[in-house]
N, C-alpha and C. Protein backbone atom coordinates (compact mmCIF):
# COMPACT_ATOMS: atom_id res chain seq x y z
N UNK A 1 28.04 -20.89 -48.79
CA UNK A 1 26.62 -21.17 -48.60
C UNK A 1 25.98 -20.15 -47.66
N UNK A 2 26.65 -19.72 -46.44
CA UNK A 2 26.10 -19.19 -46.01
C UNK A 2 26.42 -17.97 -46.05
N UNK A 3 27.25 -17.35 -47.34
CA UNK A 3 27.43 -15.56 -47.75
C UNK A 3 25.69 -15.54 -48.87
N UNK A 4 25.64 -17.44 -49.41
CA UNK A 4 24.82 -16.80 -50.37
C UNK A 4 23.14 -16.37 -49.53
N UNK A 5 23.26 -17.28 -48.72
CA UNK A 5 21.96 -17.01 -47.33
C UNK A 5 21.72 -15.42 -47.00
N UNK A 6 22.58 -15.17 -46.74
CA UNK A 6 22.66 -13.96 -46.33
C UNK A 6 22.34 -12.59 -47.81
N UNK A 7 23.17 -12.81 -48.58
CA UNK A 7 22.67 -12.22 -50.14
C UNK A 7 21.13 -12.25 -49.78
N UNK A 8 21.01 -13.43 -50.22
CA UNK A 8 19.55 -13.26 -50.61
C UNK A 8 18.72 -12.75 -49.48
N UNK A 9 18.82 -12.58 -48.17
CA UNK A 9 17.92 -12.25 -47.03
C UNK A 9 18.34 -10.37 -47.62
N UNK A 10 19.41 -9.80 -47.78
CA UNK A 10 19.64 -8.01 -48.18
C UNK A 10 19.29 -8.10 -49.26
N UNK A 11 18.60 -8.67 -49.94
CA UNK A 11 17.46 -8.47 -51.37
C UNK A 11 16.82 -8.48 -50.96
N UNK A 12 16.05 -9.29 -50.61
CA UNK A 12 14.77 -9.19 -50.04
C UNK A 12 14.61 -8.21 -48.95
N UNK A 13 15.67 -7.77 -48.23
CA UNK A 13 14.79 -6.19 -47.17
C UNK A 13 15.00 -5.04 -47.90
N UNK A 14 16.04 -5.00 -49.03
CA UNK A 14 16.22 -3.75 -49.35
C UNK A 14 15.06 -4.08 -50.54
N UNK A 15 14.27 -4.59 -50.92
CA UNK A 15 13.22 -4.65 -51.72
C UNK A 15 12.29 -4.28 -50.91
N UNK A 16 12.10 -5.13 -50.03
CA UNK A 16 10.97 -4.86 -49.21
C UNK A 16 10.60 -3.73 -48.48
N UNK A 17 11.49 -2.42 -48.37
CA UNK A 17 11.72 -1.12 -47.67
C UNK A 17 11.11 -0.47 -49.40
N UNK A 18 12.13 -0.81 -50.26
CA UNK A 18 11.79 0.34 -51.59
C UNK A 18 10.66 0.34 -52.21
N UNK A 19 10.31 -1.16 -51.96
CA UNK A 19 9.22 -1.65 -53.24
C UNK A 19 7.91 -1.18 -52.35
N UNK A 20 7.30 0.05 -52.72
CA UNK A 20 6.10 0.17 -51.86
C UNK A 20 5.00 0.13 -52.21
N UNK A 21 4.15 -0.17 -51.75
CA UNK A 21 2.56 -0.63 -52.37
C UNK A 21 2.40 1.00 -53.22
N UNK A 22 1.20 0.61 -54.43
CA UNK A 22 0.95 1.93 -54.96
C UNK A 22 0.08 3.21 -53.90
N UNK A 23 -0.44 2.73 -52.89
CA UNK A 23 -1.26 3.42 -52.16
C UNK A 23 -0.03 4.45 -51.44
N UNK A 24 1.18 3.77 -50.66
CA UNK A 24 1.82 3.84 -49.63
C UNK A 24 2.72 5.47 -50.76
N UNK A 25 3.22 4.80 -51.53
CA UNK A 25 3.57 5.90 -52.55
C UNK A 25 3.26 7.16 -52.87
N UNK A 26 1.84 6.88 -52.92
CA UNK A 26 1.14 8.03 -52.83
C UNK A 26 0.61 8.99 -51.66
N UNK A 27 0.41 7.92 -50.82
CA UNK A 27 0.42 8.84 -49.60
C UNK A 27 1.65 10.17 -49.62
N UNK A 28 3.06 8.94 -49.48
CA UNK A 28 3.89 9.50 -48.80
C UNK A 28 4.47 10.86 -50.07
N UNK A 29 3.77 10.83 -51.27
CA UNK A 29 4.35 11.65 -52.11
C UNK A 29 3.15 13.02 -52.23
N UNK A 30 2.01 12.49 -51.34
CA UNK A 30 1.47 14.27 -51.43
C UNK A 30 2.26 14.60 -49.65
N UNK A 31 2.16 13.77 -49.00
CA UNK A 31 3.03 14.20 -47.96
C UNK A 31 4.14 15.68 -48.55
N UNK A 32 5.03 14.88 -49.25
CA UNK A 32 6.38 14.98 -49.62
C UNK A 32 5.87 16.52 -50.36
N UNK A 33 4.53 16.42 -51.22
CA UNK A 33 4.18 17.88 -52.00
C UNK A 33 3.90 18.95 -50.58
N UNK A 34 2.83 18.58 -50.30
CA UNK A 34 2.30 19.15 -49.30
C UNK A 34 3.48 20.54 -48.05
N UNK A 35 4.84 19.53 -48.09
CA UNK A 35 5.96 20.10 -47.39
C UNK A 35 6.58 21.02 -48.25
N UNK A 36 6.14 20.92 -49.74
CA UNK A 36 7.45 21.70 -51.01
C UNK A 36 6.27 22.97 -51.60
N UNK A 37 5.07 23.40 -50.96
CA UNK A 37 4.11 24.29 -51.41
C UNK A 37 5.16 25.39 -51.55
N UNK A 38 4.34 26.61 -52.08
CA UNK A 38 4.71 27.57 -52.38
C UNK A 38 5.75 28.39 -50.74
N UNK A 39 7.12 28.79 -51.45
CA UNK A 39 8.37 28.97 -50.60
C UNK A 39 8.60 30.34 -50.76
N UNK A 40 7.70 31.36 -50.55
CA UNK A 40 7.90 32.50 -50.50
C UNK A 40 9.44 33.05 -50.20
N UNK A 41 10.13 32.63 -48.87
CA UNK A 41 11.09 33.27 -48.19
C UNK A 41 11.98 32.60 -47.93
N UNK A 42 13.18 33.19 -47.39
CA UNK A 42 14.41 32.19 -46.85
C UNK A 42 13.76 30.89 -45.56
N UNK A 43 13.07 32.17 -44.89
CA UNK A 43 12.47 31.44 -43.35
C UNK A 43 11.64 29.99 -43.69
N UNK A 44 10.84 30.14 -44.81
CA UNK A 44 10.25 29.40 -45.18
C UNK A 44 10.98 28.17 -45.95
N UNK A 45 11.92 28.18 -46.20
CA UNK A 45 12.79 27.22 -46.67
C UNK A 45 13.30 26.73 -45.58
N UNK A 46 13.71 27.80 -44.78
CA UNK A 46 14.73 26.98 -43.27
C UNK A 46 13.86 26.10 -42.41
N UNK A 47 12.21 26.79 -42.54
CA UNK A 47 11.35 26.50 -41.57
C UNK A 47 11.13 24.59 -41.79
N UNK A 48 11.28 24.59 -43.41
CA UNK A 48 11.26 22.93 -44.06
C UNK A 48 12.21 21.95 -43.71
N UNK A 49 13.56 22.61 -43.66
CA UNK A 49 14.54 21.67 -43.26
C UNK A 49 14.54 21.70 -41.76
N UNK A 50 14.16 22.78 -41.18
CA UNK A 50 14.18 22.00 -39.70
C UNK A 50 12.84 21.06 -39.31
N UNK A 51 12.22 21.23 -40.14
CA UNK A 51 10.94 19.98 -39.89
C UNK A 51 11.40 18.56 -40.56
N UNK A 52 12.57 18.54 -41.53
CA UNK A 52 13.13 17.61 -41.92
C UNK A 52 13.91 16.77 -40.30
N UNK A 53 14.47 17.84 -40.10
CA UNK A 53 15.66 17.25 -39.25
C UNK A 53 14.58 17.33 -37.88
N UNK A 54 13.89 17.50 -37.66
CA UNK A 54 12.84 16.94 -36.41
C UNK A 54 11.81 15.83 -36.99
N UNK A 55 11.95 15.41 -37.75
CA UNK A 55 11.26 14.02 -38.50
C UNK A 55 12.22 13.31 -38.62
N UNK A 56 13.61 13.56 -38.76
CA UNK A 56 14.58 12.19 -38.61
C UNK A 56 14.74 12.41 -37.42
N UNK A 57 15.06 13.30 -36.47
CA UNK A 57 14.69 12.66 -34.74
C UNK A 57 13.98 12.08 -34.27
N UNK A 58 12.74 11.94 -34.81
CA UNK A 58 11.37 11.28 -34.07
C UNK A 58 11.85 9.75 -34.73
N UNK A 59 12.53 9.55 -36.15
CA UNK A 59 12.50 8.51 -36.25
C UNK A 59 13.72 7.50 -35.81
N UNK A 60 14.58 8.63 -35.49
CA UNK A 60 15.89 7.90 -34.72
C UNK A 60 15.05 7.38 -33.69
N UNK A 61 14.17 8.54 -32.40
CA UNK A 61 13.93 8.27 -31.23
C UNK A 61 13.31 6.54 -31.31
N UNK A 62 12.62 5.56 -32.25
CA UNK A 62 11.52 5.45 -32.35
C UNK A 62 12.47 4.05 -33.01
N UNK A 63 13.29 4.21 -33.46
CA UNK A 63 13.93 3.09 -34.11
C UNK A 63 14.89 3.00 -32.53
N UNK A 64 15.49 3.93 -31.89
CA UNK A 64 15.95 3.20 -30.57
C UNK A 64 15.26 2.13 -29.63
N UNK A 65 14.19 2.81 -29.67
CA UNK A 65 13.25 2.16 -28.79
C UNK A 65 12.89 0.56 -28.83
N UNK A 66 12.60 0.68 -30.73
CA UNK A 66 12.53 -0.42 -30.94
C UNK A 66 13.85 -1.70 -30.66
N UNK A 67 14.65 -1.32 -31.15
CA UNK A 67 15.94 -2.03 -31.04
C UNK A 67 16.36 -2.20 -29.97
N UNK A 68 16.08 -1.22 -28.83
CA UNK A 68 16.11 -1.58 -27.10
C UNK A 68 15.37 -3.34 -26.70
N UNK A 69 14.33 -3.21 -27.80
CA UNK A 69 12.77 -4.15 -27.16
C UNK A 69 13.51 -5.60 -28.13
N UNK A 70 14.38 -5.60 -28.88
CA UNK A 70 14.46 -6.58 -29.76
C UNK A 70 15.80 -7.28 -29.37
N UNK A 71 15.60 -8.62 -29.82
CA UNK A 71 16.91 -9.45 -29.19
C UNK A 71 17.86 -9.13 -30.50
N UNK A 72 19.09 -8.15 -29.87
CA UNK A 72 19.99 -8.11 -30.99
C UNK A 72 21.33 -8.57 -31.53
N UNK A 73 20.95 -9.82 -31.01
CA UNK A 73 21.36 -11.35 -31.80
C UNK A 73 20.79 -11.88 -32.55
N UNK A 74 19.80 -11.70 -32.57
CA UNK A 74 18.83 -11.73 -34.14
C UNK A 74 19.01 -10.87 -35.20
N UNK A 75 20.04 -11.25 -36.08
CA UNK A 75 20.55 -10.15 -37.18
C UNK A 75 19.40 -9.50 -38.51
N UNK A 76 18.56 -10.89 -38.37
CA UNK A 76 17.72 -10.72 -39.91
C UNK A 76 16.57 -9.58 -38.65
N UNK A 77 16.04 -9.93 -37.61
CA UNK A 77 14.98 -8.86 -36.91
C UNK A 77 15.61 -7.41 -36.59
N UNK A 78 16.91 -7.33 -36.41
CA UNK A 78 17.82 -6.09 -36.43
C UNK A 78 17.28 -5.80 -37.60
N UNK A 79 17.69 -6.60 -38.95
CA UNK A 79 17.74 -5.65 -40.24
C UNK A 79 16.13 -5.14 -40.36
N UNK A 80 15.54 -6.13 -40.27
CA UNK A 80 14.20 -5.58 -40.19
C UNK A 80 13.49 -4.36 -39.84
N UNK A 81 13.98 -4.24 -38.50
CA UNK A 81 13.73 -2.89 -38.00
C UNK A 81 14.58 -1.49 -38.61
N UNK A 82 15.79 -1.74 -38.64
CA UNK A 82 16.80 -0.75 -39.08
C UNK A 82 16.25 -0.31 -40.85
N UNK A 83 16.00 -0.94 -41.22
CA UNK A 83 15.90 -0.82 -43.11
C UNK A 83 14.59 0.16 -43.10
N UNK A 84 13.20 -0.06 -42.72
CA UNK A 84 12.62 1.03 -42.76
C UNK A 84 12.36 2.31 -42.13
N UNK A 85 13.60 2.06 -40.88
CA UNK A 85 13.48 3.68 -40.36
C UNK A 85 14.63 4.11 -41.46
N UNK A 86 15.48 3.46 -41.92
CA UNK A 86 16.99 4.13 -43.06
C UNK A 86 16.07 4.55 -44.42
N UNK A 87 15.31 4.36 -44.96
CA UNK A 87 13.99 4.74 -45.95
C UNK A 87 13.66 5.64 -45.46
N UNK A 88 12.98 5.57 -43.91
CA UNK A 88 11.97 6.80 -43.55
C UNK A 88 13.09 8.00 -43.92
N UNK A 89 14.36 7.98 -43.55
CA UNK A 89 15.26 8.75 -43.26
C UNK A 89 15.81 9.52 -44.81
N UNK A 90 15.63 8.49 -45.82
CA UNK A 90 16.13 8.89 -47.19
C UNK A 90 14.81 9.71 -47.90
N UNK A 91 13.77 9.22 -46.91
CA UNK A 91 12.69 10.25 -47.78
C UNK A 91 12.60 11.69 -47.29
N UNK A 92 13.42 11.94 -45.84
CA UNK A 92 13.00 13.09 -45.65
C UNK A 92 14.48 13.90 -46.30
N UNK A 93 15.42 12.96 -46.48
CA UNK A 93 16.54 14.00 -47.05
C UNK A 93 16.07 14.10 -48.59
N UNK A 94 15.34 13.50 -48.61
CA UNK A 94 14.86 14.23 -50.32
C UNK A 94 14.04 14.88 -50.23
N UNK A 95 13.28 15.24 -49.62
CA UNK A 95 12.31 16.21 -49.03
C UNK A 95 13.10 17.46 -49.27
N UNK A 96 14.27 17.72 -48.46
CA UNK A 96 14.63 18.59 -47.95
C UNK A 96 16.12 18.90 -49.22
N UNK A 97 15.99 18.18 -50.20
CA UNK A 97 16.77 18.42 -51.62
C UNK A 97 15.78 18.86 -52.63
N UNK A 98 14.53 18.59 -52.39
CA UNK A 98 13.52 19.20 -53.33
C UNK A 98 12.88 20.07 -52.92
N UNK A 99 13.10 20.64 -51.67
CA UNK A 99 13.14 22.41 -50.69
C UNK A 99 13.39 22.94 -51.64
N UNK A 100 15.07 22.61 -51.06
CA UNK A 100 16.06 23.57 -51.76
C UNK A 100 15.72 23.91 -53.23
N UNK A 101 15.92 22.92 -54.29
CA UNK A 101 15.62 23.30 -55.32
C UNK A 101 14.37 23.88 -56.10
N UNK A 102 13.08 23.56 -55.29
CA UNK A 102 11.97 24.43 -55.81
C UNK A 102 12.26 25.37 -55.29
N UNK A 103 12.30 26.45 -54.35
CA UNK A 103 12.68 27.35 -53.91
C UNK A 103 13.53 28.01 -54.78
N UNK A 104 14.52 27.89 -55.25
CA UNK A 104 15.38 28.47 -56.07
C UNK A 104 14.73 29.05 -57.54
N UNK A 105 13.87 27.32 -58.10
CA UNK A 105 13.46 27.26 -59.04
C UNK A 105 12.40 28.50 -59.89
N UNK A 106 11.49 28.87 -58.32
CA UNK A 106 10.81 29.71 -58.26
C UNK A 106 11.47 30.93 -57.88
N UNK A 107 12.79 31.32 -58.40
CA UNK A 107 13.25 32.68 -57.89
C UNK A 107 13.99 33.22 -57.01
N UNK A 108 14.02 32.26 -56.05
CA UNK A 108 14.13 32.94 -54.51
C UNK A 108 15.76 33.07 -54.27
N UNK A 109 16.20 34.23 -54.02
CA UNK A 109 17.67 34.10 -53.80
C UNK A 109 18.24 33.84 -52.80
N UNK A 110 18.72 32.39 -52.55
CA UNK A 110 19.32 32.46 -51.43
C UNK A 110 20.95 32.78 -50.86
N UNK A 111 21.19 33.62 -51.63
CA UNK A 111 22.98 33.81 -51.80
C UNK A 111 23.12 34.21 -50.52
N UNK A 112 22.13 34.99 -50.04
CA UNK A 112 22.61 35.76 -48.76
C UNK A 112 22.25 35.30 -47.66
N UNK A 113 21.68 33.79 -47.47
CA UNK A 113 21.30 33.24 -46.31
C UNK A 113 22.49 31.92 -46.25
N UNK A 114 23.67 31.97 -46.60
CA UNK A 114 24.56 31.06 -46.50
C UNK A 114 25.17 30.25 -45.14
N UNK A 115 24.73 31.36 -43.83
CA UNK A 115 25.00 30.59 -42.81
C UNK A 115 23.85 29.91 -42.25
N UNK A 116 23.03 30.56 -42.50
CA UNK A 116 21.64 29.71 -42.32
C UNK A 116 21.20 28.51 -42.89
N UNK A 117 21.39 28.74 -44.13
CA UNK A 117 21.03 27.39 -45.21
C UNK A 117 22.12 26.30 -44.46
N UNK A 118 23.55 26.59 -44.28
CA UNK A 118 24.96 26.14 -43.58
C UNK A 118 24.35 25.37 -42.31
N UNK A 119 23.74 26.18 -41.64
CA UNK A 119 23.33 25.40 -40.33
C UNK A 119 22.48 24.72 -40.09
N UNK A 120 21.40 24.54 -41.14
CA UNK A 120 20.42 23.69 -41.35
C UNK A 120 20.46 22.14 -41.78
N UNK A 121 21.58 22.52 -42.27
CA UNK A 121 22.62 21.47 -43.55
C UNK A 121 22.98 20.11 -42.26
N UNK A 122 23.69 21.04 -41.35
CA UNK A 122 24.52 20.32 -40.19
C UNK A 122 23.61 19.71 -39.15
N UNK A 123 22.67 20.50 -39.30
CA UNK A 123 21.63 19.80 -38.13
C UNK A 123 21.02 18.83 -38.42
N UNK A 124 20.25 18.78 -39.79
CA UNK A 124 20.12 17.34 -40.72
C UNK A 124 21.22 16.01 -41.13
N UNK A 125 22.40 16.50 -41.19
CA UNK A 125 23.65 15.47 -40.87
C UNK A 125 23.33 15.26 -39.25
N UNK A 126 23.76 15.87 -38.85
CA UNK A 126 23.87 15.25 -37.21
C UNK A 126 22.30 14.54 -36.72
N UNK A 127 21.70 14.88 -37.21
CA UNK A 127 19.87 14.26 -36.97
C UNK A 127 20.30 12.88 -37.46
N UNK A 128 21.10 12.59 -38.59
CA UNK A 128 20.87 11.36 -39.33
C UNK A 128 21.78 10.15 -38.59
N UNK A 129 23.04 11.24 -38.04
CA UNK A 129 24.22 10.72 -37.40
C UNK A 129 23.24 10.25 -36.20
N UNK A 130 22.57 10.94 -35.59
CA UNK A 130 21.98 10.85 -33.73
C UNK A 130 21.21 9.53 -34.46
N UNK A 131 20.22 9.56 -34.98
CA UNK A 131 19.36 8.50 -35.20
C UNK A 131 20.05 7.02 -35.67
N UNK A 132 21.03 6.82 -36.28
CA UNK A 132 22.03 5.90 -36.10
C UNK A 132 23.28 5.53 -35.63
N UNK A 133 23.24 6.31 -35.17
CA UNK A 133 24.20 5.78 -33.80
C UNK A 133 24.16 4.48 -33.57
N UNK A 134 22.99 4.17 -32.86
CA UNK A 134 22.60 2.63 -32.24
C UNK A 134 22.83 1.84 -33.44
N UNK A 135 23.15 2.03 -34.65
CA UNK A 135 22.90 1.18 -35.88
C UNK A 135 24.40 0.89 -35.87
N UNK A 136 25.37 1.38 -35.82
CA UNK A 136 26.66 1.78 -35.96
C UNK A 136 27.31 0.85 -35.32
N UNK A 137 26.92 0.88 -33.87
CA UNK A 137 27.53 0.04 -32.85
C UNK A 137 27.29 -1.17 -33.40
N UNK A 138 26.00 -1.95 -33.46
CA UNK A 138 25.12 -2.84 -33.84
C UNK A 138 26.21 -3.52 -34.63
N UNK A 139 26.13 -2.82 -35.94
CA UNK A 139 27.36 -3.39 -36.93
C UNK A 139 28.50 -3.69 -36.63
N UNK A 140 29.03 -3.42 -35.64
CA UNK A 140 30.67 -3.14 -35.19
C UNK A 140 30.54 -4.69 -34.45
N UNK A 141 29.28 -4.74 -33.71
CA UNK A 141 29.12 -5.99 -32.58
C UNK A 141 28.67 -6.92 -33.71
N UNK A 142 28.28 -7.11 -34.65
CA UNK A 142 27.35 -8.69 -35.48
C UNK A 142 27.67 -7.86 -37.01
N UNK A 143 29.40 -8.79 -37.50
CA UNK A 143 29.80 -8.33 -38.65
C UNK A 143 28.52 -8.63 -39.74
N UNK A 144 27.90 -9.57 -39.68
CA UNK A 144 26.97 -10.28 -40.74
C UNK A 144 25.90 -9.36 -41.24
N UNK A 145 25.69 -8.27 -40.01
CA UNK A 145 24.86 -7.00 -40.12
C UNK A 145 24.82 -6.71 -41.32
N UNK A 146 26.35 -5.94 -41.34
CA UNK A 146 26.64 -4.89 -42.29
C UNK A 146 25.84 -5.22 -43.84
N UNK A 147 26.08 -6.16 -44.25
CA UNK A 147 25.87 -7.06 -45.97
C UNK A 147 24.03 -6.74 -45.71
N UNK A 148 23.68 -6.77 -44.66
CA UNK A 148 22.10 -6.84 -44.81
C UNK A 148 22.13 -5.15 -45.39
N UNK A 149 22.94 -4.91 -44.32
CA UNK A 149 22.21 -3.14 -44.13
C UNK A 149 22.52 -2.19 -45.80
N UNK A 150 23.23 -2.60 -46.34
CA UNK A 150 24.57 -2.17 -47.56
C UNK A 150 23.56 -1.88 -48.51
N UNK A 151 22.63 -2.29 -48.82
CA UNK A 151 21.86 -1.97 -50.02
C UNK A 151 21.44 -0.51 -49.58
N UNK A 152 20.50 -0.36 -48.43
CA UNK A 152 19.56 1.16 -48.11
C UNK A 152 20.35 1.67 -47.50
N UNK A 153 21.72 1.77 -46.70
CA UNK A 153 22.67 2.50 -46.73
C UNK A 153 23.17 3.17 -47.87
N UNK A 154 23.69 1.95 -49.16
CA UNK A 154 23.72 2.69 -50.21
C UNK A 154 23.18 4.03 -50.21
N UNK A 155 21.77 3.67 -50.45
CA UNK A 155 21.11 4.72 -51.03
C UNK A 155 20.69 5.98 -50.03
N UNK A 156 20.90 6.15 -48.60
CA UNK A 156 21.07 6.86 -48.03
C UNK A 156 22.36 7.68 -48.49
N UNK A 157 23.09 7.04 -48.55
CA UNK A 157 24.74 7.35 -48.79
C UNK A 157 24.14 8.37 -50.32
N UNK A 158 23.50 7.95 -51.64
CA UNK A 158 23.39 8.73 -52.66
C UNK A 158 22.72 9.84 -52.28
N UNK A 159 21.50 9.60 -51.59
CA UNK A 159 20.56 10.88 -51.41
C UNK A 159 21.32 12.19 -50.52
N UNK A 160 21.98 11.73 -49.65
CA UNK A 160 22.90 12.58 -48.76
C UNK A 160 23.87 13.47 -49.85
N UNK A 161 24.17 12.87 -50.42
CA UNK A 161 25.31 13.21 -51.83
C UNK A 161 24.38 14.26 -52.47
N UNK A 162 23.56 13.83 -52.73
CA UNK A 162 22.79 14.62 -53.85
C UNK A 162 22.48 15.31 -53.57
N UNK A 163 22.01 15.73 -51.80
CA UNK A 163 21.51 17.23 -51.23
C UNK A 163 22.80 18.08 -51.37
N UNK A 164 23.83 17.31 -50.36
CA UNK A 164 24.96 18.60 -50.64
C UNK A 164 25.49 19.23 -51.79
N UNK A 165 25.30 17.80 -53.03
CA UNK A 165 25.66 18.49 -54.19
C UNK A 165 24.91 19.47 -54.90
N UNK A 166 23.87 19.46 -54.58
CA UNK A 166 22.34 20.46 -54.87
C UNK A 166 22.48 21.54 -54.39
N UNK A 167 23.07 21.76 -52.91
CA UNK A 167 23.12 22.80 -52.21
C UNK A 167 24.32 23.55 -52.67
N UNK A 168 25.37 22.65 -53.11
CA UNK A 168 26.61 23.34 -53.39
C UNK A 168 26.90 24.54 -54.63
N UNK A 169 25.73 23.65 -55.63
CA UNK A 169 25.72 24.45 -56.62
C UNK A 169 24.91 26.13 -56.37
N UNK A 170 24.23 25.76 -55.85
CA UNK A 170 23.34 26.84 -55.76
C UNK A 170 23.68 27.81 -54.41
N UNK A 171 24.56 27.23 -53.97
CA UNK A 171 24.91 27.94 -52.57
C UNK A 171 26.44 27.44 -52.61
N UNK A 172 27.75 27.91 -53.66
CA UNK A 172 29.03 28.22 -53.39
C UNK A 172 29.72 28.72 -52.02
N UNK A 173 30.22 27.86 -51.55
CA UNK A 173 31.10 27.63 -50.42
C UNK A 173 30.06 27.18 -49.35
N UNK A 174 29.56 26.77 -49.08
CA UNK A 174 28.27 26.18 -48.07
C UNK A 174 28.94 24.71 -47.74
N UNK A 175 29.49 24.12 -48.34
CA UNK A 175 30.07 22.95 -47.78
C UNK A 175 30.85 23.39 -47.12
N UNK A 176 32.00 24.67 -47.27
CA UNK A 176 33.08 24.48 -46.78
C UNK A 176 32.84 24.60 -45.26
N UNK A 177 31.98 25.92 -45.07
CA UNK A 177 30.98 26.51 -43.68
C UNK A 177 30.28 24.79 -43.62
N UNK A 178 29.82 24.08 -43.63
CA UNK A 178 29.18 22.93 -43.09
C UNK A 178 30.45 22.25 -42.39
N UNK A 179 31.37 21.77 -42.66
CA UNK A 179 32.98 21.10 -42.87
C UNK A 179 33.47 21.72 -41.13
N UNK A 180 33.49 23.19 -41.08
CA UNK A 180 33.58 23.87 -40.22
C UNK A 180 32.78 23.44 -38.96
N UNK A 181 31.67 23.56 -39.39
CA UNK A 181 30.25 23.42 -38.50
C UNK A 181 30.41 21.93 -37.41
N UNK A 182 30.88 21.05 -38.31
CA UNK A 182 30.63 19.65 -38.00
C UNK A 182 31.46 18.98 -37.26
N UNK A 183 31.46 18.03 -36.50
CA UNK A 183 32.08 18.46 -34.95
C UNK A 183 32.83 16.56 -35.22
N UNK A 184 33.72 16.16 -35.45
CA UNK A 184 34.34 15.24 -35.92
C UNK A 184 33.63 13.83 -35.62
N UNK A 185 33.19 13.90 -36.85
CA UNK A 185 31.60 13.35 -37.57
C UNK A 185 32.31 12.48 -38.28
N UNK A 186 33.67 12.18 -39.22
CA UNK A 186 34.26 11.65 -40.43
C UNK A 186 34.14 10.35 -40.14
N UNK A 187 34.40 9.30 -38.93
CA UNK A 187 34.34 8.30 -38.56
C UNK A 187 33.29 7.54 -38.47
N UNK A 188 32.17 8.06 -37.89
CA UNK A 188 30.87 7.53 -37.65
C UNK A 188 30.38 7.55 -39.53
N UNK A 189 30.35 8.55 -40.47
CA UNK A 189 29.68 8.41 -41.61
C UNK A 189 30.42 7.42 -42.33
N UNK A 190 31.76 7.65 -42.25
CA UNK A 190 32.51 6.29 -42.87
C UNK A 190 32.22 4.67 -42.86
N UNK A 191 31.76 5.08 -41.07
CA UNK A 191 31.53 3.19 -40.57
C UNK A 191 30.28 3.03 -40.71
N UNK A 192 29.34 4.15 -41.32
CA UNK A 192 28.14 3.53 -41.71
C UNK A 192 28.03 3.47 -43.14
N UNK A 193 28.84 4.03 -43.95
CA UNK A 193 28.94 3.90 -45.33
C UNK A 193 29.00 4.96 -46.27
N UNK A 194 28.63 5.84 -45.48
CA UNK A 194 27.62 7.26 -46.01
C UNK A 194 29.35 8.13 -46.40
N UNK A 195 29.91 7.53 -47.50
CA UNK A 195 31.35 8.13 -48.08
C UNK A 195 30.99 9.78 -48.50
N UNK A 196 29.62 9.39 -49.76
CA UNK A 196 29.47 10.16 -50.43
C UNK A 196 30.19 11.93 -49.45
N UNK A 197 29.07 11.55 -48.08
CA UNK A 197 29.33 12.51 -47.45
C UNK A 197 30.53 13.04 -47.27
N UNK A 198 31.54 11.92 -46.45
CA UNK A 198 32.47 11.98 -46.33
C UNK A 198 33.77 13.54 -47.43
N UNK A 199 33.37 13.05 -48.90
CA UNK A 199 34.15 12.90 -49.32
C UNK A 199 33.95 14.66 -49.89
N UNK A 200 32.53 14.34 -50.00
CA UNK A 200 32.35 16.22 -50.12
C UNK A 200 32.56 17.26 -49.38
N UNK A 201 32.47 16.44 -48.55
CA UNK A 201 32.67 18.11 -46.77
C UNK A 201 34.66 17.87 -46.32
N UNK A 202 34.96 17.01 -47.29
CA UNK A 202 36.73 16.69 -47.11
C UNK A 202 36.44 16.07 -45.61
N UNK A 203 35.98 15.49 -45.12
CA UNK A 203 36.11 15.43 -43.63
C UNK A 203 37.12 14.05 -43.31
């Protein structure tokens, strides 16, 4: 009775994070254009993902804060808060997967910016890692968490997948240089779910 309580409360937030009004959509999708304009250069590609990975800092900073202010023994007001900064967070890693690939799309070679593209890669993992941190623990302390959080983790977990696999193709050996880069990270993405990652960087 009370696994099915719980079911139904992680439908309803992971609906309630995805399902967005038609206005909200649109906002956030000329946003999303607005960042993917014309990508003349490498710089100009790098210049995107580090505005990625300083938009999931502001929203780590901002989801701490909140979760500081909130009683977190209250699992369903935890999920509450946690589910739409983990959205805010999946929109900017698609942001920064539809960089990469218009950029390309339009020409641009990036074969020869491999440690760059490499280090951009890592700073957006670790942005995502810093900003949940506090989420991590959370789960470890109030098992009941986790089942809420599992749906928009999921899909954090795919979108993460889908950048590196995006990047991989188009930028051969860039995982392996990321793998390198990343400073023993395997644990924390595991205990938040985020395998996909895991499983591509071998970590």
């Amino acid at each position: 009775m009370l696994f099915n309580k719980f079911a139904i409360m992680a439908a309803g937030l992971a609906s309630s994070a995805l399902a967005l009004s038609p206005a909200t959509r649109m906002e956030r999708h000329q946003r999303s254009l607005a960042k993917r304009t014309d990508l003349p250069d490498v710089a100009s590609v790098s210049s995107v993902l580090a505005e990625v990975k300083t938009n999931i800092e502001a929203i780590g900073s901002d989801l701490a804060g909140k979760l500081a202010a909130a009683p977190t023994t209250a699992i369903t007001d935890v999920a509450s808060l946690v589910v739409p900064a983990v959205q805010a967070i999946i929109e900017e890693v698609q942001t920064a997967t539809s960089t990469v690939a218009s950029a390309t799309s339009s020409g641009l070679d990036l074969s020869n910016s491999l440690d760059k593209i490499a280090a951009d890669l890592v700073a957006i993992i670790n942005a995502v890692l810093a900003a949940l941190k506090p989420v991590e623990q959370l789960i470890s302390d109030l098992p009941l968490l986790g089942p809420l959080l599992m749906p928009v983790l999921g899909v954090l977990n795919m979108v993460l997948g889908l950048l590196l696999s995006k990047v991989s193709m188009l930028l051969p050996g860039v995982l392996d240089l990321v793998h390198k880069l990343l400073d023993n990270v395997g644990g924390l993405l595991s205990a938040l779910g985020l395998g996909n990652v895991v499983s591509l960087l071998g970590l």
